[in-house]
Protein backbone atom coordinates (compact mmCIF):
# COMPACT_ATOMS: atom_id res chain seq x y z
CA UNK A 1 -99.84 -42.80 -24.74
CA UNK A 2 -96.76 -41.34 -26.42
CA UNK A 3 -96.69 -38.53 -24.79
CA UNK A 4 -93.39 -38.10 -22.10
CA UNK A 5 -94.89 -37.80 -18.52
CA UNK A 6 -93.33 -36.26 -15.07
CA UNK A 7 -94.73 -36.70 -11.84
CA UNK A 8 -96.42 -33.06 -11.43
CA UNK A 9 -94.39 -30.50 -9.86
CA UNK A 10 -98.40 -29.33 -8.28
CA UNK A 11 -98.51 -32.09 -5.96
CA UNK A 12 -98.53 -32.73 -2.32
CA UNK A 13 -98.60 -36.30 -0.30
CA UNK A 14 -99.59 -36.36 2.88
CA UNK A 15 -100.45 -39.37 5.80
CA UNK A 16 -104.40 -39.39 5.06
CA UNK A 17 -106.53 -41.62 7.05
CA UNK A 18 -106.08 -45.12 8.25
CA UNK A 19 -102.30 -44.39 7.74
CA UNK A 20 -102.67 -44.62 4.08
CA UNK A 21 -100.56 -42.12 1.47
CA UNK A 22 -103.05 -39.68 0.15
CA UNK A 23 -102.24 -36.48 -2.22
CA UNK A 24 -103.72 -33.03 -3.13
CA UNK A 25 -104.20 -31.92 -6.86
CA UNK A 26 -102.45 -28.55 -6.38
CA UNK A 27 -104.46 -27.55 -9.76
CA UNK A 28 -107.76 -27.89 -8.41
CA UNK A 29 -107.03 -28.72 -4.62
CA UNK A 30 -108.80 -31.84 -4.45
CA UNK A 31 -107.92 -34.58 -2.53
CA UNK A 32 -107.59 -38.09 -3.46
CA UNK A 33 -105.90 -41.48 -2.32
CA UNK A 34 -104.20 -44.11 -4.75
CA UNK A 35 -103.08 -47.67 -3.50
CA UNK A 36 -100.45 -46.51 -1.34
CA UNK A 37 -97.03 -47.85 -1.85
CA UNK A 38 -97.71 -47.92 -5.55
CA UNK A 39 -98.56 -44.85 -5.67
CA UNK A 40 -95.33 -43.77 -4.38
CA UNK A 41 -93.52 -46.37 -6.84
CA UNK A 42 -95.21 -44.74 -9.87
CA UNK A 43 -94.34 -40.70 -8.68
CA UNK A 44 -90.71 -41.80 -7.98
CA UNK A 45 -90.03 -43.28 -11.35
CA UNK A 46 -91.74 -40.66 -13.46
CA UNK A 47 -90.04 -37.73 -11.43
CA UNK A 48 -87.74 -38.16 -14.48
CA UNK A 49 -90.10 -37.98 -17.66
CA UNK A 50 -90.84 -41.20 -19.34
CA UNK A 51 -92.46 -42.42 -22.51
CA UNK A 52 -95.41 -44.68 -21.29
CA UNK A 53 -94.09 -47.49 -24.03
CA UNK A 54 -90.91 -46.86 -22.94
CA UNK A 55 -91.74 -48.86 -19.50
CA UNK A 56 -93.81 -51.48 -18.13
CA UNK A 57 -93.97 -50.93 -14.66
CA UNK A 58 -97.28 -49.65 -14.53
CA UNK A 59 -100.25 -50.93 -16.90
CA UNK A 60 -101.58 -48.39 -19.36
CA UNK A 61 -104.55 -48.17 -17.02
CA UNK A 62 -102.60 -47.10 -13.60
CA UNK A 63 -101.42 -44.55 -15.84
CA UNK A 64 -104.70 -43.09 -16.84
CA UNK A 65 -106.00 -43.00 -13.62
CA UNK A 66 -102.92 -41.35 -12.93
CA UNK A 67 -103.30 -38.78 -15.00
CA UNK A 68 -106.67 -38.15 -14.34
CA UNK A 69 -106.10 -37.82 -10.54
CA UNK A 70 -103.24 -35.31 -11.29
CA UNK A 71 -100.23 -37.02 -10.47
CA UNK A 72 -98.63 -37.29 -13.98
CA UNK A 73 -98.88 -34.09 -16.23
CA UNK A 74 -97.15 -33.99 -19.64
CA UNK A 75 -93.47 -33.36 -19.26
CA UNK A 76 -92.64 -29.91 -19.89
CA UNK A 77 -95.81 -28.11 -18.90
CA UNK A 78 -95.96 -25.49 -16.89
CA UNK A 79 -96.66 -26.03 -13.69
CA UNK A 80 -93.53 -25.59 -12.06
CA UNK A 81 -93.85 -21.94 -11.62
CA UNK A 82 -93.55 -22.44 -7.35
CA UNK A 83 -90.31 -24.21 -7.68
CA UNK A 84 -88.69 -21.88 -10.22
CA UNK A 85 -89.75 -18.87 -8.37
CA UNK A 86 -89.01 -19.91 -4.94
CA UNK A 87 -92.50 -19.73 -3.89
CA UNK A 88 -92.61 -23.45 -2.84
CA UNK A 89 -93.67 -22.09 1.23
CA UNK A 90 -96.83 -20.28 0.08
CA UNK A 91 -97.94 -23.30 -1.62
CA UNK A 92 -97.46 -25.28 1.63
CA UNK A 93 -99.96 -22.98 3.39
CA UNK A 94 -102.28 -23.57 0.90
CA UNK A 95 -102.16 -27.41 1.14
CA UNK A 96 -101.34 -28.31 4.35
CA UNK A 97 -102.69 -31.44 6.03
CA UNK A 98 -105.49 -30.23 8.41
CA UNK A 99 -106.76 -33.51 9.93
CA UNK A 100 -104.34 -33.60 12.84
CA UNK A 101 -106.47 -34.23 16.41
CA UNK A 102 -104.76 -32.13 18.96
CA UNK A 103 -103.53 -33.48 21.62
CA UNK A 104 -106.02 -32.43 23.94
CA UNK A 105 -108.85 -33.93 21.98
CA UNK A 106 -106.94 -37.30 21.55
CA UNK A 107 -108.66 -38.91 24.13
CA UNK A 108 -111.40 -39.41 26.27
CA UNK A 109 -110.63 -37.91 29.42
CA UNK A 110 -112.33 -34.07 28.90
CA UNK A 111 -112.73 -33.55 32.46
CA UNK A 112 -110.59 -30.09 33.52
CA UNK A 113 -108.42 -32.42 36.03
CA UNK A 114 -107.81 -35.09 33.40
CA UNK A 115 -106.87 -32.13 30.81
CA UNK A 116 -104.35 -30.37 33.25
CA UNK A 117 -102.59 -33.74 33.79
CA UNK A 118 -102.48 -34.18 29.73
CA UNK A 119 -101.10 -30.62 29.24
CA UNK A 120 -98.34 -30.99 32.46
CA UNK A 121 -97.10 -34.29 31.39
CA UNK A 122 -96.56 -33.21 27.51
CA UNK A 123 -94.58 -29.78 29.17
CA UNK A 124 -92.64 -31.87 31.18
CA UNK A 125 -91.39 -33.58 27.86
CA UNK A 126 -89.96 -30.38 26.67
CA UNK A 127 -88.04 -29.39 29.42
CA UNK A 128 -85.46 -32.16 29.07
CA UNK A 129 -84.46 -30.15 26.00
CA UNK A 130 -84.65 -26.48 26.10
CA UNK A 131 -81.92 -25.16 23.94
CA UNK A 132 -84.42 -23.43 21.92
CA UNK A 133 -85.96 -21.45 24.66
CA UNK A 134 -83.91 -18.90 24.53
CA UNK A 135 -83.86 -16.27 21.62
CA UNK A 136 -80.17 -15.12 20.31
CA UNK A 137 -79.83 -12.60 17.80
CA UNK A 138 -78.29 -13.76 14.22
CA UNK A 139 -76.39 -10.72 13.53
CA UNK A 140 -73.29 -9.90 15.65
CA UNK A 141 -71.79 -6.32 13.94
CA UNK A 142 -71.91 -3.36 15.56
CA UNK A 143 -75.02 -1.90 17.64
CA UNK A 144 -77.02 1.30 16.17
CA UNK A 145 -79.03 3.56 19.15
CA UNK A 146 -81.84 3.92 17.65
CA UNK A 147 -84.25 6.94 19.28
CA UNK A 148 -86.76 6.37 21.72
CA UNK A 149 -89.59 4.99 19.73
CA UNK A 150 -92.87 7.10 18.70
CA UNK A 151 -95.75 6.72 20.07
CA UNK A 152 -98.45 4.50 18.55
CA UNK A 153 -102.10 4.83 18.75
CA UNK A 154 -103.21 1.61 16.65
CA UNK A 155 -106.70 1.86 15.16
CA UNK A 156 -108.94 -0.81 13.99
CA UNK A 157 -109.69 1.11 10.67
CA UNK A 158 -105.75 0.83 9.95
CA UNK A 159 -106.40 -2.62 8.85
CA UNK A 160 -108.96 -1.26 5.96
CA UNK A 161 -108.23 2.24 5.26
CA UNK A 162 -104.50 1.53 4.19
CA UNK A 163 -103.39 1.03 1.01
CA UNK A 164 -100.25 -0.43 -0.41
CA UNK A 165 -97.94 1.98 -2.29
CA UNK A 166 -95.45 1.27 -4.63
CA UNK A 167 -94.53 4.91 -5.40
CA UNK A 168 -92.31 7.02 -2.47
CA UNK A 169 -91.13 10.76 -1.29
CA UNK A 170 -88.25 11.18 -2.76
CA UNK A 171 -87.74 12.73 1.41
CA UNK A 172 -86.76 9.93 3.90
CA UNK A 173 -88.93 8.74 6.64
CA UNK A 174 -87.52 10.23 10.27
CA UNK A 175 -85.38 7.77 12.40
CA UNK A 176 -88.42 8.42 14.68
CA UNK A 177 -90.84 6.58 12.69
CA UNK A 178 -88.57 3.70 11.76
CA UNK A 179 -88.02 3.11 15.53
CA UNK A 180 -91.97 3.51 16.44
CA UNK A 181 -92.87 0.59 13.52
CA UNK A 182 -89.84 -1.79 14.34
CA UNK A 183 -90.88 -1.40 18.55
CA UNK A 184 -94.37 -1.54 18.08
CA UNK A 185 -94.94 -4.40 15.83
CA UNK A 186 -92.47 -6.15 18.06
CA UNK A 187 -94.38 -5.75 21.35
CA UNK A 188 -95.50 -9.61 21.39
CA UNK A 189 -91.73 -10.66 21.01
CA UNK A 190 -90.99 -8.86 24.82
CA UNK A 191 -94.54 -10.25 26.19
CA UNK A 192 -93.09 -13.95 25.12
CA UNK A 193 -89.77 -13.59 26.26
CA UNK A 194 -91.13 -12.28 30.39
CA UNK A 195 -93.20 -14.98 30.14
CA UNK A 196 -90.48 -17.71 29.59
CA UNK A 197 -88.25 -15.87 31.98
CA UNK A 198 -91.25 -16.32 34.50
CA UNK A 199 -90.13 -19.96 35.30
CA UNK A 200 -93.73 -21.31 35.20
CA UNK A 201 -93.18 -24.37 33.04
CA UNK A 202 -96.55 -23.81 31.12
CA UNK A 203 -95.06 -20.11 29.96
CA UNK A 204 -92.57 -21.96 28.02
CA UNK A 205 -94.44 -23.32 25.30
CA UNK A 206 -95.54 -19.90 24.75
CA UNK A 207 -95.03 -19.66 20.93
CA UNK A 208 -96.54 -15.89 19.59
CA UNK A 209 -93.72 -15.03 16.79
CA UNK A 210 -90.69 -17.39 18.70
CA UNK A 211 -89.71 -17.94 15.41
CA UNK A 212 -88.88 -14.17 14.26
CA UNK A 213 -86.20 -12.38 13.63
CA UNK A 214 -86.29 -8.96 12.07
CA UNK A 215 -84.10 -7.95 9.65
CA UNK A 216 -83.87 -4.13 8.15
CA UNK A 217 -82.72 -2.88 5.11
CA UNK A 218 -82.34 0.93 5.61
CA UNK A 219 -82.18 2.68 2.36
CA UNK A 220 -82.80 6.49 3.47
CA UNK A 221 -83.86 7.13 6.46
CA UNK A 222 -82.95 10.66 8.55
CA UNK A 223 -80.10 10.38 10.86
CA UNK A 224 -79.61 6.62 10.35
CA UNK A 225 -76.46 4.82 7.71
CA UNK A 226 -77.90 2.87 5.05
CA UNK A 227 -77.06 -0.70 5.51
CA UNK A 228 -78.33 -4.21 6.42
CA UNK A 229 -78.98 -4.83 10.18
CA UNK A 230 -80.88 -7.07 12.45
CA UNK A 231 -83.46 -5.16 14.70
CA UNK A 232 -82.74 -6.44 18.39
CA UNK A 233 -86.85 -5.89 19.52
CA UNK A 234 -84.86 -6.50 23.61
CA UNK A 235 -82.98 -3.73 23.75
CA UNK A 236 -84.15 -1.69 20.84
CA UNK A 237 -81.50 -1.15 18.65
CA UNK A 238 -80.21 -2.40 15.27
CA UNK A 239 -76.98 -4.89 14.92
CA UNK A 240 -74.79 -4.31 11.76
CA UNK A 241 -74.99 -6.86 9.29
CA UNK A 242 -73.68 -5.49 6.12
CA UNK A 243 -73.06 -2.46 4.15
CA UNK A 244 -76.43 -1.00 2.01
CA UNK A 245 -76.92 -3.55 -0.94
CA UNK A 246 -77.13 -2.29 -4.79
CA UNK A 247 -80.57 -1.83 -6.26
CA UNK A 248 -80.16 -4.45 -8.14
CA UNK A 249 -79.39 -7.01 -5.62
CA UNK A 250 -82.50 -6.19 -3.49
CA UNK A 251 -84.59 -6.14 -6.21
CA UNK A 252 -83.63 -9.67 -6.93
CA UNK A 253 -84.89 -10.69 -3.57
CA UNK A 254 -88.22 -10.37 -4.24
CA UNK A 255 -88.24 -10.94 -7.75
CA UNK A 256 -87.24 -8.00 -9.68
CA UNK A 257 -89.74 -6.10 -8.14
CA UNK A 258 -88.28 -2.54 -8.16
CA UNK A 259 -90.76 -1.28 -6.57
CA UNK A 260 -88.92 -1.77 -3.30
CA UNK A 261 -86.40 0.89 -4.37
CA UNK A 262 -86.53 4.33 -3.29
CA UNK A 263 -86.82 5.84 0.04
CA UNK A 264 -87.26 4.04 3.19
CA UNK A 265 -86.59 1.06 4.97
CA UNK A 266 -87.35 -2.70 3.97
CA UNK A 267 -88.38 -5.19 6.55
CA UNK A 268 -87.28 -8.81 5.82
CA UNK A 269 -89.06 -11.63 8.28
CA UNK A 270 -86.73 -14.54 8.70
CA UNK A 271 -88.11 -17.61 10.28
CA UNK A 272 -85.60 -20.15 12.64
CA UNK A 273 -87.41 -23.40 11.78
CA UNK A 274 -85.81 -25.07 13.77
CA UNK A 275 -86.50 -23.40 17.21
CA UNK A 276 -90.07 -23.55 15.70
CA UNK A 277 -90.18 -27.02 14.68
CA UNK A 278 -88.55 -28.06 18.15
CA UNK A 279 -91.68 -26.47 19.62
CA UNK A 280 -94.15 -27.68 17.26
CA UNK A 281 -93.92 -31.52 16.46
CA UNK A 282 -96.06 -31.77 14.04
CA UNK A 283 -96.91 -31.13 10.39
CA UNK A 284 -98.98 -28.50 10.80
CA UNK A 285 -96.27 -26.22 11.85
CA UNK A 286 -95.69 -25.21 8.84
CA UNK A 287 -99.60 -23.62 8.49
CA UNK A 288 -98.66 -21.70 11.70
CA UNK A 289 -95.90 -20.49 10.99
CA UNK A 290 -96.79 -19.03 7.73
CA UNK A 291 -100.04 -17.78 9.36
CA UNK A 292 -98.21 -15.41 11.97
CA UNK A 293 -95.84 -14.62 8.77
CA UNK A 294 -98.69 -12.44 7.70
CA UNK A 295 -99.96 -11.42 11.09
CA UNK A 296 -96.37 -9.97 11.65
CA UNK A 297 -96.91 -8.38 8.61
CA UNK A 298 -99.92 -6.66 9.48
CA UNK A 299 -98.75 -5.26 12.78
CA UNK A 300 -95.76 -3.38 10.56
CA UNK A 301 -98.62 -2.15 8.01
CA UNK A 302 -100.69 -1.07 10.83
CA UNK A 303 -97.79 0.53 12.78
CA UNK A 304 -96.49 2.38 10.01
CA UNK A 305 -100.07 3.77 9.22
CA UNK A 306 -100.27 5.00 12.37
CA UNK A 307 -97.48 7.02 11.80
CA UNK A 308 -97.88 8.18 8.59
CA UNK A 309 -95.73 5.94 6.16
CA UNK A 310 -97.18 3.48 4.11
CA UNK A 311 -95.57 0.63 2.06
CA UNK A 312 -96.66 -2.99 0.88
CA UNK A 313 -95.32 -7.12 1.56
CA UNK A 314 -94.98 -9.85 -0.32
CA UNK A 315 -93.88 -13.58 -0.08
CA UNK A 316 -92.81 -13.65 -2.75
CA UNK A 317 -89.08 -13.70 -1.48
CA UNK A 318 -86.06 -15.54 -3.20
CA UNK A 319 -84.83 -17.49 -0.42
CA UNK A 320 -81.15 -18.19 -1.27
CA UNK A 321 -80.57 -14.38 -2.94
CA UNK A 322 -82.32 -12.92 0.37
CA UNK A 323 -80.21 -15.15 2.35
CA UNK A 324 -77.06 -14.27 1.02
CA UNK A 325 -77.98 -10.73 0.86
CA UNK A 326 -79.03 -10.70 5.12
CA UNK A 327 -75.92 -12.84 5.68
CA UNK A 328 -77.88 -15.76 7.37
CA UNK A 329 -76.47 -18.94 8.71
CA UNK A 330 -76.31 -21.27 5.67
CA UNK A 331 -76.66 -24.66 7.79
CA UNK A 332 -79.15 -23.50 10.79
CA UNK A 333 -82.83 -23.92 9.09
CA UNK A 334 -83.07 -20.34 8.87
CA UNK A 335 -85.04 -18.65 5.94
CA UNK A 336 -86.38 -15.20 4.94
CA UNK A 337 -90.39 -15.94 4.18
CA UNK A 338 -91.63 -12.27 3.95
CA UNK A 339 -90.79 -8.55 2.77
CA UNK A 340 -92.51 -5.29 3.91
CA UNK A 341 -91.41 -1.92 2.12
CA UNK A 342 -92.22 1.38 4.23
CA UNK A 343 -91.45 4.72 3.69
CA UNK A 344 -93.66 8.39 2.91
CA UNK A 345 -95.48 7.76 0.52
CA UNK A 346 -95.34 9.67 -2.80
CA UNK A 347 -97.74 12.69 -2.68
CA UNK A 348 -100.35 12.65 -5.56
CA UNK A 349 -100.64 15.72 -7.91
């Protein structure tokens, strides 16, 4: 081989069985696992690209099978279109280790006694530490009233009859319907947050969207400022964050998709993951999370059908520009993961 290889930028270890390292072909999405410890020696050296004569580590063999298996790729191909792009998260959802047992299958005790005891004891091991059991807001400008919210009939058919626009009125959505979407996609948040403040230990690892925050970009919206604010879902209002961004700037958030200009309001969903990750301990937190990402998502799509705006998500969202842009913490695990654009949509002809 003459050919410079790189460990491939497609590829994801994970603790497979028997506590051997195992990895997933991000190409294909097969799984394999390669001799452990050497496997990890060959990916670390070749995450800078080497000539294969230019080392003898590895026998010309380990490298085949290597290469094969999808570990080594030729250096400079293009595979490292996540990374570039920022869309490294997506890809974990895709690839996430799913053999965990969960706790309440680790065992044999399945008797309903036997299970309370499990669930009570592992409770009991949170309480010690509960500093993220309490929500706080991120933003801390001033508050916006926003008007008592519309009210929302949500229909099953929502989910199939919508359809994503990219086009908008060139009139501005009511303050009205930005309030009825932003409270009624955020009723779960207030259902979480009585049940903590029940006291009933078991209410407290009661996860449904803990992670969220809500952040709004208002663009044009009647008898609202343009600007960048966090929506507080407890006492309905939004919290000053910035002044409105340039078109330009936003754009760049999701990847120079302009179609998130115009009319309307953007919806940014930030994640803490830390507050998440101190309620999960495990690594398939990361497939949760992303899961209610787009759940979230759906209950702004479906709200805003309901009242007669339409819009479309992606997440495909540049973490540090959409960070900068929403002001967020730089050092508190605390990332933007989605977009959803809403406004009246753009009447056909």
């Amino acid at each position: 081989m003459t050919t410079d290889l790189s460990t491939s930028p497609l590829l994801f270890g994970y603790p497979g069985r028997n506590g051997r390292l195992a990895f997933c072909d991000a190409r294909a999405g097969t799984r394999f696992r390669l001799g452990g410890e050497r496997a990890a020696e060959l990916l670390a050296t070749f995450v800078e690209p080497h000539t294969a004569a230019d080392q003898d580590e590895f026998t010309a063999d380990e490298l085949e099978a290597a290469r094969a298996a999808g570990m080594l790729v030729p250096a400079g191909e293009p595979l490292d279109l996540w990374e570039r792009n920022g869309w490294s998260r997506p890809a974990y959802l895709v690839f996430s280790q799913m053999d965990i047992p969960y706790l309440e299958l680790d065992g044999d005790g399945t008797d309903s006694r036997t299970l309370i005891g499990r669930r009570r004891q592992a409770v009991e091991e949170y309480r010690p530490d509960e500093r993220h059991r309490h929500r706080r807001l991120l933003a801390e400008g001033e508050a916006v009233e926003l008007p008592l919210p519309a009210e929302v009939t949500l229909r099953p058919s929502a989910l199939t009859s919508r359809r994503s626009a990219r086009g908008f009125s060139p009139s501005p959505p009511s303050a009205e319907q930005l309030a009825g979407v932003l409270h009624a996609a955020t009723a779960a948040f207030r259902t979480v947050a009585a049940d903590r403040a029940s006291g009933d230990p078991f209410r407290l690892l009661n996860s449904f969207y803990s992670w969220a925050h809500v952040f709004v970009v208002v663009q044009a919206v009647e008898d609202l400022p343009a600007g960048v604010f966090e929506y507080d879902w407890a006492e309905h209002r939004l919290v000053t964050v910035a002044g409105p961004p340039d078109d330009d700037a936003l754009a760049a958030c999701v990847q120079g998709q302009r179609w998130v200009l115009g009319t309307g309001f953007v919806v940014f969903l930030v994640a803490d993951l830390r507050g998440y990750a101190w309620l999960y301990r495990h690594s398939r937190a990361y497939l949760h999370v992303l899961m209610q990402v787009g759940e979230l998502g759906q209950e702004l799509l479906t709200a805003a059908t309901a009242l007669g705006l339409a819009g479309w998500t992606t997440p495909a969202v540049h973490e540090s520009r959409t960070a900068a842009l929403l002001q967020l913490p730089a050092d508190d695990a605390v990332d933007a993961l989605s977009m959803v654009k809403l406004g009246l949509p753009k009447r056909r002809r």
